[in-house]
Protein backbone atom coordinates (compact mmCIF):
# COMPACT_ATOMS: atom_id res chain seq x y z
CA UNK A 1 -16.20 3.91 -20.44
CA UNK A 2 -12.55 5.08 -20.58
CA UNK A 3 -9.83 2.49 -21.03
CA UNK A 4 -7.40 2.52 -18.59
CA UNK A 5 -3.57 2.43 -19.56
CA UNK A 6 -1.18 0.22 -16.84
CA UNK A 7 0.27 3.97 -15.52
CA UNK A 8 -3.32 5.08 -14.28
CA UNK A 9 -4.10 1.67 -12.78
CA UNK A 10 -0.97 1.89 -11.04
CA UNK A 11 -2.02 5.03 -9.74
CA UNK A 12 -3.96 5.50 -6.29
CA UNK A 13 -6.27 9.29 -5.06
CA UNK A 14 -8.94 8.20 -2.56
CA UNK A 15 -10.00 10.42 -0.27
CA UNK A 16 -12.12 9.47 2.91
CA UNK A 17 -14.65 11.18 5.36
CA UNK A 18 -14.21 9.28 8.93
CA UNK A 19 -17.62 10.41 10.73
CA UNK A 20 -17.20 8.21 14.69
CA UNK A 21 -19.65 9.42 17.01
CA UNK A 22 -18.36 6.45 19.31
CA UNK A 23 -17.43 2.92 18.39
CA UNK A 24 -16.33 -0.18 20.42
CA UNK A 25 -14.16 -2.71 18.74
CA UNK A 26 -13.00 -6.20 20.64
CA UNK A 27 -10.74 -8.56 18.26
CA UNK A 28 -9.11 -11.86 19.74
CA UNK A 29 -6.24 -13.82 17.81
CA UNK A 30 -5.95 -10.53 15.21
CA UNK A 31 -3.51 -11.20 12.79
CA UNK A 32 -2.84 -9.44 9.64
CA UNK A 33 -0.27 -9.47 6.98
CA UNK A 34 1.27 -8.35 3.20
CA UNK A 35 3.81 -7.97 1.70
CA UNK A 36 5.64 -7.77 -2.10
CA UNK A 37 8.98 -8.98 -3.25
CA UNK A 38 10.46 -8.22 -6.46
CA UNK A 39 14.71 -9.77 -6.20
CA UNK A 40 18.03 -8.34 -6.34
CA UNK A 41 19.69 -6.95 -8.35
CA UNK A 42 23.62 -5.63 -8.60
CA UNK A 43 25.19 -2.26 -8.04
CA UNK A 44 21.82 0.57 -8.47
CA UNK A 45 19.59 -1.80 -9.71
CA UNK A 46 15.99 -2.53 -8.18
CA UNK A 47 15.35 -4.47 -5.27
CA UNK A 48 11.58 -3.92 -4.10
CA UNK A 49 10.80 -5.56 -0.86
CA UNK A 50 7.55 -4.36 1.14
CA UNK A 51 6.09 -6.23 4.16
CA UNK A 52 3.70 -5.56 7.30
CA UNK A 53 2.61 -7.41 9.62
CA UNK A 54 0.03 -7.20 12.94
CA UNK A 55 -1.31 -9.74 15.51
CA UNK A 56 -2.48 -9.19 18.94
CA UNK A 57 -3.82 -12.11 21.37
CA UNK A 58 -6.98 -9.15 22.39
CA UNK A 59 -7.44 -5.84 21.06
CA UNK A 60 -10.26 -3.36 23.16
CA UNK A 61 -10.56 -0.34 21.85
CA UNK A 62 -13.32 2.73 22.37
CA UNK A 63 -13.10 5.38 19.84
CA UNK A 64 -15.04 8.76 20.39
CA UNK A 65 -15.57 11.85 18.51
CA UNK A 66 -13.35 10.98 15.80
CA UNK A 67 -14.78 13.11 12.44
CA UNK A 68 -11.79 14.17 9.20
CA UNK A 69 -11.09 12.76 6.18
CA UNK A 70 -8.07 10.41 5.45
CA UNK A 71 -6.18 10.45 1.83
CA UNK A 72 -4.74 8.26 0.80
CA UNK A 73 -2.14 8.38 -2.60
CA UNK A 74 -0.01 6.28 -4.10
CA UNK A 75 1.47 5.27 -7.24
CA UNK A 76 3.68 2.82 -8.92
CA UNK A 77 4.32 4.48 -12.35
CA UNK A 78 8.13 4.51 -10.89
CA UNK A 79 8.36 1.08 -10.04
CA UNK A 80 6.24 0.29 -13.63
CA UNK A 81 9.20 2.41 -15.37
CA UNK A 82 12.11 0.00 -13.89
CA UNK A 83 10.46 -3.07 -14.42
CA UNK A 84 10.12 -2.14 -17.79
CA UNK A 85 13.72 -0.65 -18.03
CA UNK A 86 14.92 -4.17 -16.62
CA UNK A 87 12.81 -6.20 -18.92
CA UNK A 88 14.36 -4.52 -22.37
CA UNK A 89 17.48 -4.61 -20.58
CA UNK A 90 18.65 -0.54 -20.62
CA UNK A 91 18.13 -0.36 -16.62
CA UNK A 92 21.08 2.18 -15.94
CA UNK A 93 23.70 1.09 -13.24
C-alpha cells in the first residue's frame, strides 16, 4: 500500500456512470445539510465559510432514461497551503 501525504487526501477525481432506466423516488420531511467554517481574518487573509442546505415537506419525482457519467473533482491543497501559511505565521496580506 502507498502512504498517502495530507495534499493527495485533500484531493478528490471520481468519476461516475448514472445508468436510470426509470426510477420513482417519494421523500416526506427531507432535510439535508453541511457546511464548514474556518474565521476571519483582516485585510486578504482567509475566511472559509461553506454551507448548503435542503428540506422539502414531499418530494415526487419520476426519472426516465437518464444514462452519462458525473465527475466529480475537487481539491483543498489551496486551502491546506493557507492554513499552513497562517499557522507559521508568513500568510501574506
Amino acid at each position: 500500500l502507498k502512504a498517502q501525504t495530507p495534499a493527495s487526501q485533500a484531493a478528490i477525481n471520481e468519476r461516475f456512470e448514472i445508468k436510470i432506466v426509470q426510477e420513482k423516488i417519494t421523500e416526506t420531511d427531507f432535510a439535508r445539510s453541511t457546511g464548514a467554517r474556518l474565521g476571519e481574518e483582516n485585510g486578504k487573509g482567509l475566511k472559509l465559510e461553506v454551507g448548503a442546505g435542503v428540506r422539502a415537506e414531499r418530494i415526487n419525482a419520476l426519472l426516465r432514461g437518464i444514462f452519462g457519467q458525473v465527475v466529480f473533482r475537487a481539491s483543498l491543497e489551496s486551502v491546506r497551503q493557507r492554513l499552513d501559511q497562517r499557522l507559521k505565521g508568513t500568510l501574506p496580506n
